[in-house]
Each structure stands twice: as C-alpha cells, then as structure tokens.
PDB file of N, CA and C in Angstrom:
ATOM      1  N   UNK A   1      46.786   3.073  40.597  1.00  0.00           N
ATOM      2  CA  UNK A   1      46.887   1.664  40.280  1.00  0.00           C
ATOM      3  C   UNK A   1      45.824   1.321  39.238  1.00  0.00           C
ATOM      4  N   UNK A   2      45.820   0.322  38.032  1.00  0.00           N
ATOM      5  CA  UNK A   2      45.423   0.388  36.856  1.00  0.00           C
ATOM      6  C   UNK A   2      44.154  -0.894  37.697  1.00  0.00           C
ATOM      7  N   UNK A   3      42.867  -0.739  37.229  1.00  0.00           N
ATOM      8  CA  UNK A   3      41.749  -1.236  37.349  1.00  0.00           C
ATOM      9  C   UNK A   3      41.742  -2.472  36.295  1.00  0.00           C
ATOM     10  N   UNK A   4      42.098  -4.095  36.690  1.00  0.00           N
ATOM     11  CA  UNK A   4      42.199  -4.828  35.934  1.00  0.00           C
ATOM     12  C   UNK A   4      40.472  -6.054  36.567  1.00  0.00           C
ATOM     13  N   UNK A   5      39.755  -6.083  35.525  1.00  0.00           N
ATOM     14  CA  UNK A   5      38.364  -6.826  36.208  1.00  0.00           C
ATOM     15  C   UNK A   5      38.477  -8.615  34.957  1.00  0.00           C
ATOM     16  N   UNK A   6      38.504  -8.915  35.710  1.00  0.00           N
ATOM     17  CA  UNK A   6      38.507 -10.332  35.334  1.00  0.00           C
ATOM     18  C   UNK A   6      37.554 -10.890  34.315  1.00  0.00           C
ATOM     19  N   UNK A   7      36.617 -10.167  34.347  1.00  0.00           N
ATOM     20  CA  UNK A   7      35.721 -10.604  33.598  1.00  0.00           C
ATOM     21  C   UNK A   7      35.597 -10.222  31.547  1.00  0.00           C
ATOM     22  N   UNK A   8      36.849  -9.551  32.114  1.00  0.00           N
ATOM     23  CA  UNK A   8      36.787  -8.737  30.606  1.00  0.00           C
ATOM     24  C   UNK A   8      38.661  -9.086  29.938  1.00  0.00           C
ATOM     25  N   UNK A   9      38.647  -8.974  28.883  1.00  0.00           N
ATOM     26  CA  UNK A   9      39.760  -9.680  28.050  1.00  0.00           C
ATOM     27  C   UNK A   9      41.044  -8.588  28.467  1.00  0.00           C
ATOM     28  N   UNK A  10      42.291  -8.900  28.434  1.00  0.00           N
ATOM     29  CA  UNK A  10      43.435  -7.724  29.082  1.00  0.00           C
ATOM     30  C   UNK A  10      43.409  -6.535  28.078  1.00  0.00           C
ATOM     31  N   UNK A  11      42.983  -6.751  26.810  1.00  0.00           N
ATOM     32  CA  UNK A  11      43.165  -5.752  25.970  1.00  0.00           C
ATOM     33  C   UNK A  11      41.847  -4.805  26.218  1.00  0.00           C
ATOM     34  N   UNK A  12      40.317  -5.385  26.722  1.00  0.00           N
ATOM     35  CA  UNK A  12      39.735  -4.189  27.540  1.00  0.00           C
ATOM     36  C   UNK A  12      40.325  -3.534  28.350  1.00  0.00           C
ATOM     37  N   UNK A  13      40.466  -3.991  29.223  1.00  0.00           N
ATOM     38  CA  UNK A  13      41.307  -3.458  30.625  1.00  0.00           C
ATOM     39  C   UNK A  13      42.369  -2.708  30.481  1.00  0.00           C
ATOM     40  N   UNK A  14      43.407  -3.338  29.811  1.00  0.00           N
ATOM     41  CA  UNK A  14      44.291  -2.221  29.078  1.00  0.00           C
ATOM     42  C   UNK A  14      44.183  -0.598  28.460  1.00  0.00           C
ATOM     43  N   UNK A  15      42.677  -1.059  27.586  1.00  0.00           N
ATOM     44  CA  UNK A  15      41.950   0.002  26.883  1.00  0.00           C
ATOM     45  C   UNK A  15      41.638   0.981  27.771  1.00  0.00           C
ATOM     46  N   UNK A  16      40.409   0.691  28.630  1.00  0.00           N
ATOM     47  CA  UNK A  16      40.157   1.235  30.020  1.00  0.00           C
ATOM     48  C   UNK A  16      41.050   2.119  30.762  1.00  0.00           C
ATOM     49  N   UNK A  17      42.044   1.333  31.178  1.00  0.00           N
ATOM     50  CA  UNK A  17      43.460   1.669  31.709  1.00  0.00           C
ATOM     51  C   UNK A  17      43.741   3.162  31.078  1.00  0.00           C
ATOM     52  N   UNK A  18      44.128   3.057  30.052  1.00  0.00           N
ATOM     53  CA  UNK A  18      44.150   4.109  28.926  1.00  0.00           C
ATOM     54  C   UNK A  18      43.791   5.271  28.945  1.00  0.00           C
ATOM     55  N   UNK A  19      42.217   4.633  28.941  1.00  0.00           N
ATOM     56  CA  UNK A  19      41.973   6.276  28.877  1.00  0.00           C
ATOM     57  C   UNK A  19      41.274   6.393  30.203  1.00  0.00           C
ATOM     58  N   UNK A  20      41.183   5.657  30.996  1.00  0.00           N
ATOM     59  CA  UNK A  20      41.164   6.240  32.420  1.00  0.00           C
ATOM     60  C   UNK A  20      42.205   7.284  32.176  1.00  0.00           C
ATOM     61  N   UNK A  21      43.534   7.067  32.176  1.00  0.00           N
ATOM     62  CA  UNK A  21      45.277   7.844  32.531  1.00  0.00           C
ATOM     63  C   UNK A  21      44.723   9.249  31.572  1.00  0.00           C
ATOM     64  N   UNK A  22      44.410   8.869  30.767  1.00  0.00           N
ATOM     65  CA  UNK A  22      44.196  10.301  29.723  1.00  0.00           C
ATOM     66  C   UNK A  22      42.787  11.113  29.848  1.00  0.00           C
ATOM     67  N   UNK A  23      41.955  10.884  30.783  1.00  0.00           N
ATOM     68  CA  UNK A  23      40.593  11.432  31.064  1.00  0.00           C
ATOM     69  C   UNK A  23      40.730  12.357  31.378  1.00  0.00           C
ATOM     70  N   UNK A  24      41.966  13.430  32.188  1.00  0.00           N
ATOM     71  CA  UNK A  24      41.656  14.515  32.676  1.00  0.00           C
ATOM     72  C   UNK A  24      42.299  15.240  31.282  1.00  0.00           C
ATOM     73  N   UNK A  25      41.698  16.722  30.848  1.00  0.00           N
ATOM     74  CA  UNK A  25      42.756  17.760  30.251  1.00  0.00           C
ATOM     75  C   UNK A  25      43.561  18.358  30.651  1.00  0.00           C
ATOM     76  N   UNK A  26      44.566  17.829  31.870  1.00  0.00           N
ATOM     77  CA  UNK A  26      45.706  18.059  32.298  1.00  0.00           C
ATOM     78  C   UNK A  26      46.492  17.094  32.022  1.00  0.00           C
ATOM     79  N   UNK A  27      46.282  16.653  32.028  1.00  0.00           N
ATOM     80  CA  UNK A  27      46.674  14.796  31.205  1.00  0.00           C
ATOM     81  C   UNK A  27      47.098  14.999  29.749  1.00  0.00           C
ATOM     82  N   UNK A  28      46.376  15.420  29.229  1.00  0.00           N
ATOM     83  CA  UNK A  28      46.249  15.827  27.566  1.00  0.00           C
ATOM     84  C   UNK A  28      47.159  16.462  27.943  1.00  0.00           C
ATOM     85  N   UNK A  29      47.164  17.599  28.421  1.00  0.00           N
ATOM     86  CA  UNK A  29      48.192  18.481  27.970  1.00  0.00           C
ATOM     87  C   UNK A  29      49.934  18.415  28.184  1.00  0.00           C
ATOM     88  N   UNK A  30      49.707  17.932  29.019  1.00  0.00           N
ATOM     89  CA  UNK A  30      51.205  16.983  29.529  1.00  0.00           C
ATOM     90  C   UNK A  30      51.812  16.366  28.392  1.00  0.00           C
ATOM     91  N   UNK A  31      50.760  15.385  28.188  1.00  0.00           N
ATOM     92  CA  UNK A  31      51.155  14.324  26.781  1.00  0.00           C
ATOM     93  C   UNK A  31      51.287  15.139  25.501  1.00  0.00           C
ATOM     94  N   UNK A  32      50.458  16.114  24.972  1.00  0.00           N
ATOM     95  CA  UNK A  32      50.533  17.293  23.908  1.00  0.00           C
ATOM     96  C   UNK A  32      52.176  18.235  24.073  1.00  0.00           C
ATOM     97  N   UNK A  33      52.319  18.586  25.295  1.00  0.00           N
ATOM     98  CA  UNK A  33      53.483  19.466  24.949  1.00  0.00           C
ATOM     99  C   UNK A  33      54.635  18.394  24.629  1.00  0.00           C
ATOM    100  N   UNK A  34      54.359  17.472  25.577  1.00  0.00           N
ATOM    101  CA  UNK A  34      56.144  16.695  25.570  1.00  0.00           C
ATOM    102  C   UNK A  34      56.282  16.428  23.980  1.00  0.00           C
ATOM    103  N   UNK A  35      54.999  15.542  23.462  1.00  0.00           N
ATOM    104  CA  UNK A  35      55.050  15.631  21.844  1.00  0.00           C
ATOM    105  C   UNK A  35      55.284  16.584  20.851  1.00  0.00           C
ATOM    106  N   UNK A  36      54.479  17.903  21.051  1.00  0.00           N
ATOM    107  CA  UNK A  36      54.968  18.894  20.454  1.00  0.00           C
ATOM    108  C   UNK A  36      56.246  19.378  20.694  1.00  0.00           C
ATOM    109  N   UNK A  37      56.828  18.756  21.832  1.00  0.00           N
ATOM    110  CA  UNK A  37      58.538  19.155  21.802  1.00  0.00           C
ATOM    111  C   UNK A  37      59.384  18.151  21.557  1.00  0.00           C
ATOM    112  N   UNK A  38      59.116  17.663  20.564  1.00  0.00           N
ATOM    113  CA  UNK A  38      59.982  16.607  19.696  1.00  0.00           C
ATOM    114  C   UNK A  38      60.064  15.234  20.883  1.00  0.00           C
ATOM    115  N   UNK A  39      58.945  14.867  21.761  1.00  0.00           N
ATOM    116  CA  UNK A  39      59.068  13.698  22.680  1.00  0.00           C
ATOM    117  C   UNK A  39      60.262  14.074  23.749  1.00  0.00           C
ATOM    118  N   UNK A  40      60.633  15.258  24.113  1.00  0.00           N
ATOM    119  CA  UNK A  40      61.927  15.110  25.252  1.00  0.00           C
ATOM    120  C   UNK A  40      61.720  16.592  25.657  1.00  0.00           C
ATOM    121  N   UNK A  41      60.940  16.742  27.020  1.00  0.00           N
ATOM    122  CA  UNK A  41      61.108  17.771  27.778  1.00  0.00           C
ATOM    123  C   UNK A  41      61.665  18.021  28.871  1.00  0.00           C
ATOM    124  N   UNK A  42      62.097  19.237  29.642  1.00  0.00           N
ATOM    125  CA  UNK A  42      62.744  19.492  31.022  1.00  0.00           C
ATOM    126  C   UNK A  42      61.558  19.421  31.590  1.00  0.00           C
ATOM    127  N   UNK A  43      61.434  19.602  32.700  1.00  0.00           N
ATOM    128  CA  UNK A  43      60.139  19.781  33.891  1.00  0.00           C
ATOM    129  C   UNK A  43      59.743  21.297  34.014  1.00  0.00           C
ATOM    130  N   UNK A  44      60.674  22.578  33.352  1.00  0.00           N
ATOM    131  CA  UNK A  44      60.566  23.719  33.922  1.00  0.00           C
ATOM    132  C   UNK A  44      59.689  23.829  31.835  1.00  0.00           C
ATOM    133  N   UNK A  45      59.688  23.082  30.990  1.00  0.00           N
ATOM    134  CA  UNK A  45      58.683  23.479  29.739  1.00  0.00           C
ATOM    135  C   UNK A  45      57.577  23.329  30.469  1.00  0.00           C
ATOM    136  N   UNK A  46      56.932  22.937  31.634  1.00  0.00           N
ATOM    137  CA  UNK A  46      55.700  22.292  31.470  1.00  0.00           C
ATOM    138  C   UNK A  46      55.150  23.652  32.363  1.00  0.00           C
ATOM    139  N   UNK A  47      55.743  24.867  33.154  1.00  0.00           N
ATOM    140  CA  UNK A  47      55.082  25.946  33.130  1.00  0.00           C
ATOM    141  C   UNK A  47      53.854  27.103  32.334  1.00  0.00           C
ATOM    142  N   UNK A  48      54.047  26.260  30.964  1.00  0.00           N
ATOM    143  CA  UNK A  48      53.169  26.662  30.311  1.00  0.00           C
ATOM    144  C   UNK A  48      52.006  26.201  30.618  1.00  0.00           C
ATOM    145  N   UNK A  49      51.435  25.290  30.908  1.00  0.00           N
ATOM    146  CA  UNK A  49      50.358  24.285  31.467  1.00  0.00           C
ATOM    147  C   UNK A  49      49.556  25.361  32.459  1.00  0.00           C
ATOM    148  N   UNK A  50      48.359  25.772  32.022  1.00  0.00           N
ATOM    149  CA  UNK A  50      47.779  26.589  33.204  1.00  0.00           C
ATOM    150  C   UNK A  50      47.217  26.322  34.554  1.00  0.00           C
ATOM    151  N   UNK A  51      48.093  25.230  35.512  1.00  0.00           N
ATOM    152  CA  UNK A  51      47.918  24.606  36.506  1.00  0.00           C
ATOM    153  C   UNK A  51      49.049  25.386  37.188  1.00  0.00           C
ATOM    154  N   UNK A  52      48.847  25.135  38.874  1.00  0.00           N
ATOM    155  CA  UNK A  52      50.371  25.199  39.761  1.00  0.00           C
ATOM    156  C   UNK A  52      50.979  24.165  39.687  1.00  0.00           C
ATOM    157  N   UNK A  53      52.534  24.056  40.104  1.00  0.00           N
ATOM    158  CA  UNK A  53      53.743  22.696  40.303  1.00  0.00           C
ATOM    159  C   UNK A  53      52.751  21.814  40.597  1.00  0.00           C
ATOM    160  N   UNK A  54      52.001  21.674  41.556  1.00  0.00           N
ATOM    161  CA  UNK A  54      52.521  20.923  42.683  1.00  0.00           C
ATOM    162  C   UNK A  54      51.435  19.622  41.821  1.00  0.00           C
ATOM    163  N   UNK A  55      50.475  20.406  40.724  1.00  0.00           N
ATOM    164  CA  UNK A  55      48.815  19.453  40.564  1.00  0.00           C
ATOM    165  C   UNK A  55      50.124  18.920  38.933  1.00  0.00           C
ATOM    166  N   UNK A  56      50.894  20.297  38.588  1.00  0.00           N
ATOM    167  CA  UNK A  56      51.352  18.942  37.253  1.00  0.00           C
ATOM    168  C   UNK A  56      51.847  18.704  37.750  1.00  0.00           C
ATOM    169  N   UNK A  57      52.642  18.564  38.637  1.00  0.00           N
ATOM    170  CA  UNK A  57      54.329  17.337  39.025  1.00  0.00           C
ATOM    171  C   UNK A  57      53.094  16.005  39.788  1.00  0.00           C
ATOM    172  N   UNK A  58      51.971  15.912  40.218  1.00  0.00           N
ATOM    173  CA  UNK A  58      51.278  14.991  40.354  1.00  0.00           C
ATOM    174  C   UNK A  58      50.935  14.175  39.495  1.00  0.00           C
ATOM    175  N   UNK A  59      50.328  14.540  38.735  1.00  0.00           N
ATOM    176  CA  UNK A  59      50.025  14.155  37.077  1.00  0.00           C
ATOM    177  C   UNK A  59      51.060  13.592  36.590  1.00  0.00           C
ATOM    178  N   UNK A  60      52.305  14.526  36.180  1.00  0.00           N
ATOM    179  CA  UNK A  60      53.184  13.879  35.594  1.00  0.00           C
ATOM    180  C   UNK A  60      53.659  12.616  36.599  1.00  0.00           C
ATOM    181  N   UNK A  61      53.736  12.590  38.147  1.00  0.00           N
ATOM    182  CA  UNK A  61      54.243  10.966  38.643  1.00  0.00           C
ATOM    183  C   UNK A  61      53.477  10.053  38.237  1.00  0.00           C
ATOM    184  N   UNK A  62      52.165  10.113  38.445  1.00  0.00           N
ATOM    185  CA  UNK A  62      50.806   9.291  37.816  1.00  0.00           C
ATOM    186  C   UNK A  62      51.461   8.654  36.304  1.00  0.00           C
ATOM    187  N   UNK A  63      51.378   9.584  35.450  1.00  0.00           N
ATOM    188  CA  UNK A  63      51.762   9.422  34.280  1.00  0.00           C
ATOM    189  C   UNK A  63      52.934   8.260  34.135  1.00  0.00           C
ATOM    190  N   UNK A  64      54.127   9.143  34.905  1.00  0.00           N
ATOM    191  CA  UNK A  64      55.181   7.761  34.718  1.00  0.00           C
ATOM    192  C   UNK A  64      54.896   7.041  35.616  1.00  0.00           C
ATOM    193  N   UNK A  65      54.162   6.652  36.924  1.00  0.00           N
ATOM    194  CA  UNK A  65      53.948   5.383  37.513  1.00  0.00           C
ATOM    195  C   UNK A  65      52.603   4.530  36.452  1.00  0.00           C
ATOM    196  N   UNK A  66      52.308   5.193  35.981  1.00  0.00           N
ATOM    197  CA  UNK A  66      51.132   4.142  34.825  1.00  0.00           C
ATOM    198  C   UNK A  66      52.040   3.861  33.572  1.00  0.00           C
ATOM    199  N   UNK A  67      53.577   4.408  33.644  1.00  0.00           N
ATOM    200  CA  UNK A  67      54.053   4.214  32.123  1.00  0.00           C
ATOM    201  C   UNK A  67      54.151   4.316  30.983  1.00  0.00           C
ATOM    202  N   UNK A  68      53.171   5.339  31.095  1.00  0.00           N
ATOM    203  CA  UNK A  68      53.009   6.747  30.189  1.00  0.00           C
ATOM    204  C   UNK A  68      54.302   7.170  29.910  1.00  0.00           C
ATOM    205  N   UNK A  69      54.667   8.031  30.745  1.00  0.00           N
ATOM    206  CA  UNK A  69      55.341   8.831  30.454  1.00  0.00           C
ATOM    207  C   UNK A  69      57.193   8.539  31.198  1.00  0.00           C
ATOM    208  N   UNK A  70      58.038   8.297  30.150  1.00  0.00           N
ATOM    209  CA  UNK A  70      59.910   7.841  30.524  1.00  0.00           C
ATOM    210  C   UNK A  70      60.192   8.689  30.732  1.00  0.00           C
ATOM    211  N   UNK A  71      61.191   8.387  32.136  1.00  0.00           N
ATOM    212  CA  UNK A  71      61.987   9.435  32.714  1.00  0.00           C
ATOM    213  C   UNK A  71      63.453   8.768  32.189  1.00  0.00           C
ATOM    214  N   UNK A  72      64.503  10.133  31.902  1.00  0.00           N
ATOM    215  CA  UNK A  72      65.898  10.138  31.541  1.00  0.00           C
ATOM    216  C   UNK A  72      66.756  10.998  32.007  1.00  0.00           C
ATOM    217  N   UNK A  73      67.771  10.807  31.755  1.00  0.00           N
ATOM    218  CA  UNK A  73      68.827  11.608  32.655  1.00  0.00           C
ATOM    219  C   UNK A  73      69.133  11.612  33.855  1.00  0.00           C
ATOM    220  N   UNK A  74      70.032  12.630  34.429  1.00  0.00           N
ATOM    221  CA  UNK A  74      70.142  12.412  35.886  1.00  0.00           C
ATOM    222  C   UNK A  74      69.738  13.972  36.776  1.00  0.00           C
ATOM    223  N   UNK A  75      69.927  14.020  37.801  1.00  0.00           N
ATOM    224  CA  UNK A  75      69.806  14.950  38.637  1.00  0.00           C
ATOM    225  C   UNK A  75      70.039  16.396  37.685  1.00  0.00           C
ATOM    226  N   UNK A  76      69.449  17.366  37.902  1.00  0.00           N
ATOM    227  CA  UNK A  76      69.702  19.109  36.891  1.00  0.00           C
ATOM    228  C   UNK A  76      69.414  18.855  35.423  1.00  0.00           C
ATOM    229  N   UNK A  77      69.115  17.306  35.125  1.00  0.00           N
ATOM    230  CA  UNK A  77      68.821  16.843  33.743  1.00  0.00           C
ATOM    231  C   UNK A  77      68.133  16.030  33.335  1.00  0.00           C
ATOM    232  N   UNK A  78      67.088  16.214  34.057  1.00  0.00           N
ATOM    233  CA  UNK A  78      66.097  14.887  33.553  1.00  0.00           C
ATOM    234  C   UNK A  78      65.145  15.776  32.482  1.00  0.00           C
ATOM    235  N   UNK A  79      64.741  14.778  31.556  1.00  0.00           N
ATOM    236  CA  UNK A  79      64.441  14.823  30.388  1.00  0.00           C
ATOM    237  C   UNK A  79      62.954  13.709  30.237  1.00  0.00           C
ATOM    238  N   UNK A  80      61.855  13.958  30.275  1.00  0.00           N
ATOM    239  CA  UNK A  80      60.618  13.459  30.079  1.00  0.00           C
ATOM    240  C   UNK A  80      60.280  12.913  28.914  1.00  0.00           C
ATOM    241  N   UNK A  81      59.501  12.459  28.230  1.00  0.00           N
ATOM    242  CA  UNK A  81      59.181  11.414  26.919  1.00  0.00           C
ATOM    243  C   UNK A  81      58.196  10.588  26.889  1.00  0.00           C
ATOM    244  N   UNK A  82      57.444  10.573  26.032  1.00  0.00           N
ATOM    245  CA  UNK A  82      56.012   9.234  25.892  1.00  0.00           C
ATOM    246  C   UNK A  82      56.668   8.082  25.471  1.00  0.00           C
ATOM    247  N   UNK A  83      56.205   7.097  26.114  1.00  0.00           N
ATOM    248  CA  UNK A  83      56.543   5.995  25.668  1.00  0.00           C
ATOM    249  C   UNK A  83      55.668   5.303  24.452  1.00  0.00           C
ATOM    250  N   UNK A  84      56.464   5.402  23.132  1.00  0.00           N
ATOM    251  CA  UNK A  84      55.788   5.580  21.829  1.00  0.00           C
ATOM    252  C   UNK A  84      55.266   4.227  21.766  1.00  0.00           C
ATOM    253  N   UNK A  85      56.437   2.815  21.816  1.00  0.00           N
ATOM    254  CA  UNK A  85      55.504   2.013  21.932  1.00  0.00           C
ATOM    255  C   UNK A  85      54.169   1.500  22.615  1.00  0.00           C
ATOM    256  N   UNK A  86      54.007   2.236  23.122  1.00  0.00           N
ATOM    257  CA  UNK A  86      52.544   2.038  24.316  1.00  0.00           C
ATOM    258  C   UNK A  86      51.605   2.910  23.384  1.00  0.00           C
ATOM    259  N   UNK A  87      51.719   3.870  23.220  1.00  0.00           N
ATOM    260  CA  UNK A  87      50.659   4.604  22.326  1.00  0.00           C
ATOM    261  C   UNK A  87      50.704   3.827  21.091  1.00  0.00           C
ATOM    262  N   UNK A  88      51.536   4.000  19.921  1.00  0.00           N
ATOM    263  CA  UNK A  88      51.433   3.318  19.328  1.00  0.00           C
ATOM    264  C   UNK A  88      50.146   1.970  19.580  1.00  0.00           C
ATOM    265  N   UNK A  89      50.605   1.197  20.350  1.00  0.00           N
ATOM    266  CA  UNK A  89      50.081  -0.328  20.682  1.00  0.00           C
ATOM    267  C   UNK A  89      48.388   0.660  21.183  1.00  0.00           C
ATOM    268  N   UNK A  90      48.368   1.198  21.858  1.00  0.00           N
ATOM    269  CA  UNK A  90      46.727   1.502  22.375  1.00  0.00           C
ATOM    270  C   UNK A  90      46.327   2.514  21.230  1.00  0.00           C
ATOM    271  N   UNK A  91      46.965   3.542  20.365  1.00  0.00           N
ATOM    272  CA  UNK A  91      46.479   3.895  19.077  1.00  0.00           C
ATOM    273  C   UNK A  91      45.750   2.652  18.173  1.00  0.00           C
ATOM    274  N   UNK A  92      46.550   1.549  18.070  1.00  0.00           N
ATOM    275  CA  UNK A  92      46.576   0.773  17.284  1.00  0.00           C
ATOM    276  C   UNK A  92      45.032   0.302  17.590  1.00  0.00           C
ATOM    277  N   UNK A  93      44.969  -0.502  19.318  1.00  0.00           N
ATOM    278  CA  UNK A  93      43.501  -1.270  20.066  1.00  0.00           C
ATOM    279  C   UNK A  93      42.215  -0.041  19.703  1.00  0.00           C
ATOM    280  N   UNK A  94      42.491   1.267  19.728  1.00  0.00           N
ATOM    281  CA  UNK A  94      41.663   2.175  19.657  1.00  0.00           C
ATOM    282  C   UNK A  94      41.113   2.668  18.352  1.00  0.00           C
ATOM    283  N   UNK A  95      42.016   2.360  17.391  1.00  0.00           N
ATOM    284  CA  UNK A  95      41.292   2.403  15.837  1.00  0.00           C
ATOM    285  C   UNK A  95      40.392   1.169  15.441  1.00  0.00           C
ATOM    286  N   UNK A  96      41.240  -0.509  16.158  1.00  0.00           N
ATOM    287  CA  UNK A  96      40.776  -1.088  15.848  1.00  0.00           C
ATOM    288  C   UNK A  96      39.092  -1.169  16.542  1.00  0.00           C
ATOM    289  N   UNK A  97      39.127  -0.660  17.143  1.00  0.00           N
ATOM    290  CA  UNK A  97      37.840  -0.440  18.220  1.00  0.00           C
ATOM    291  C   UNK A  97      36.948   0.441  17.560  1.00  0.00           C
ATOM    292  N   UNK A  98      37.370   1.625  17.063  1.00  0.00           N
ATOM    293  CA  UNK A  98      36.554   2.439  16.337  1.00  0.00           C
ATOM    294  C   UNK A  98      36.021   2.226  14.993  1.00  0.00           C
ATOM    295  N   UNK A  99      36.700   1.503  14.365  1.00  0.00           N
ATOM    296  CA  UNK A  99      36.524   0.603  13.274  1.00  0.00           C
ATOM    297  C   UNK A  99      35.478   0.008  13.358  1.00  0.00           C
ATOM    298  N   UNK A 100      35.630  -0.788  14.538  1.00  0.00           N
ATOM    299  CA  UNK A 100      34.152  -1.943  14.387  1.00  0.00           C
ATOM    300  C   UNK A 100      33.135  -1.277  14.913  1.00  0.00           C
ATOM    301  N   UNK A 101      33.409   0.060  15.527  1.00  0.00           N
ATOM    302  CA  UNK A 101      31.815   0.731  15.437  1.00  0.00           C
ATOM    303  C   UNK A 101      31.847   1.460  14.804  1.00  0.00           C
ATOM    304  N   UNK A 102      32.479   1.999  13.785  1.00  0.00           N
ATOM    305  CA  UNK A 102      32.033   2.453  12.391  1.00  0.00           C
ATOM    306  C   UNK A 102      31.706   1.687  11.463  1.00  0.00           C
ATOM    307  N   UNK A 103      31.616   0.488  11.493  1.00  0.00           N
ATOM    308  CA  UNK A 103      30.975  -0.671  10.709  1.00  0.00           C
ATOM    309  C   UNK A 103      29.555  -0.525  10.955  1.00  0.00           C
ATOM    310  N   UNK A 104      29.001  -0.208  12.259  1.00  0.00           N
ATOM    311  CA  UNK A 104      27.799  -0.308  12.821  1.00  0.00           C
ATOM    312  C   UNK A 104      26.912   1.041  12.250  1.00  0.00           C
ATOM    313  N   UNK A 105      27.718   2.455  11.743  1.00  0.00           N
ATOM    314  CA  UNK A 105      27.759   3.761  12.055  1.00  0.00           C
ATOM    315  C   UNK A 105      25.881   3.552  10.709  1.00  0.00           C
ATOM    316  N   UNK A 106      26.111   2.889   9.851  1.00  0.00           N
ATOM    317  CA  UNK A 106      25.204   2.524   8.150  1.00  0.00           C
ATOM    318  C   UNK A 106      24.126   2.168   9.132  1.00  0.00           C
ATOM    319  N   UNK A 107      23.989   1.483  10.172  1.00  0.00           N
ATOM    320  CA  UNK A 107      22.877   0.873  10.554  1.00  0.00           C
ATOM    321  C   UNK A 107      22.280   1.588  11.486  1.00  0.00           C
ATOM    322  N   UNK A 108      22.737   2.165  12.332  1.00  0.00           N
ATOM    323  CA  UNK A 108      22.471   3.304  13.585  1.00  0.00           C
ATOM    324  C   UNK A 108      21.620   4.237  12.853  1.00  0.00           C
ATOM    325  N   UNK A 109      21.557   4.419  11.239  1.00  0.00           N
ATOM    326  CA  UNK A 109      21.492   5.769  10.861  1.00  0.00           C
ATOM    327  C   UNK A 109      19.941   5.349  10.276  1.00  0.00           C
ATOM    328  N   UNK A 110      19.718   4.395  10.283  1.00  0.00           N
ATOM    329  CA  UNK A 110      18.292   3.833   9.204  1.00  0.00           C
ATOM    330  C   UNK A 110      16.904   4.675  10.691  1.00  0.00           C
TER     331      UNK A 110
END
C-alpha cells in the first residue's frame, strides 16, 4: 500500500511512491526485461531473473497492485506490460526534480 503523508504535496508522495516500488534490483529487473521485450511479456520470460517463482511472481503482484505493471490476456495467455503513461508522468516529476538540483550542482561546488 503506497505511503501518502499529508504534509507533503501528492506529487511528493507520488514521487516517493515511485521509487519506494522501484528500490529493490528485482524490481529493476522486472521493469528492464518487460521493456527490453518490446513492453509485452509471458510470465515463463521472466526465468531469466536470477531469483526463484515464488520471490518474482511476488514482485511482479506488488508491481501490478501499485500499477506498475498491466496485466492482458486471458488464462495460458497473459501478457505483462509497463504502464507507459505512469513512467512517462514520474520520468517527467523526476527530471523535473533533478533539474532543480542541478541548478544548485555551480554552488555546491564553490
């Protein structure tokens, strides 16, 4: 369940959210293959992943219960996928974020 604190604007929290979901490198790698396979994988590509079933098929529910990651198809055919607009949109909060502390990067350095 996504950590939303009141005190901070939704697009922190969102941010947060974020990369809480993407903190582990099992995480990464989930999100890396499905992309490197043109955004649409089976469940039996993700054997490559040097984990057992049971820790990625965890990950991956995480993933799509945070909305990460779309499920398609039906039964003998489901088909996995990032949900581009969401990256996209937190690519987008995360440059703009890095941006304004690379504005800072001239002054840090004196």
């Amino acid at each position: 369940m996504p950590f939303i604190d009141s005190k901070f604007s939704n697009t922190d929290n969102e941010l947060a959210n974020f990369a809480k979901a993407l903190a582990l490198p099992v995480r990464v790698a989930i999100i890396r293959l499905i992309i490197t396979n043109g955004n649409s994988i089976t469940k039996e590509n993700f054997h490559t992943i040097p984990f057992n079933h049971e820790t990625i098929n965890k990950h991956i529910a995480e993933l799509k219960t945070l909305g990460i990651i779309k499920v398609a198809g039906h039964k003998g055919n489901i088909r996995y996928c990032v949900d581009e607009g969401l990256f996209n949109q937190m690519a987008s909060r995360f440059a703009s974020l890095f941006r304004g502390v690379n504005s800072l990067a001239p002054d840090l350095q004196d």
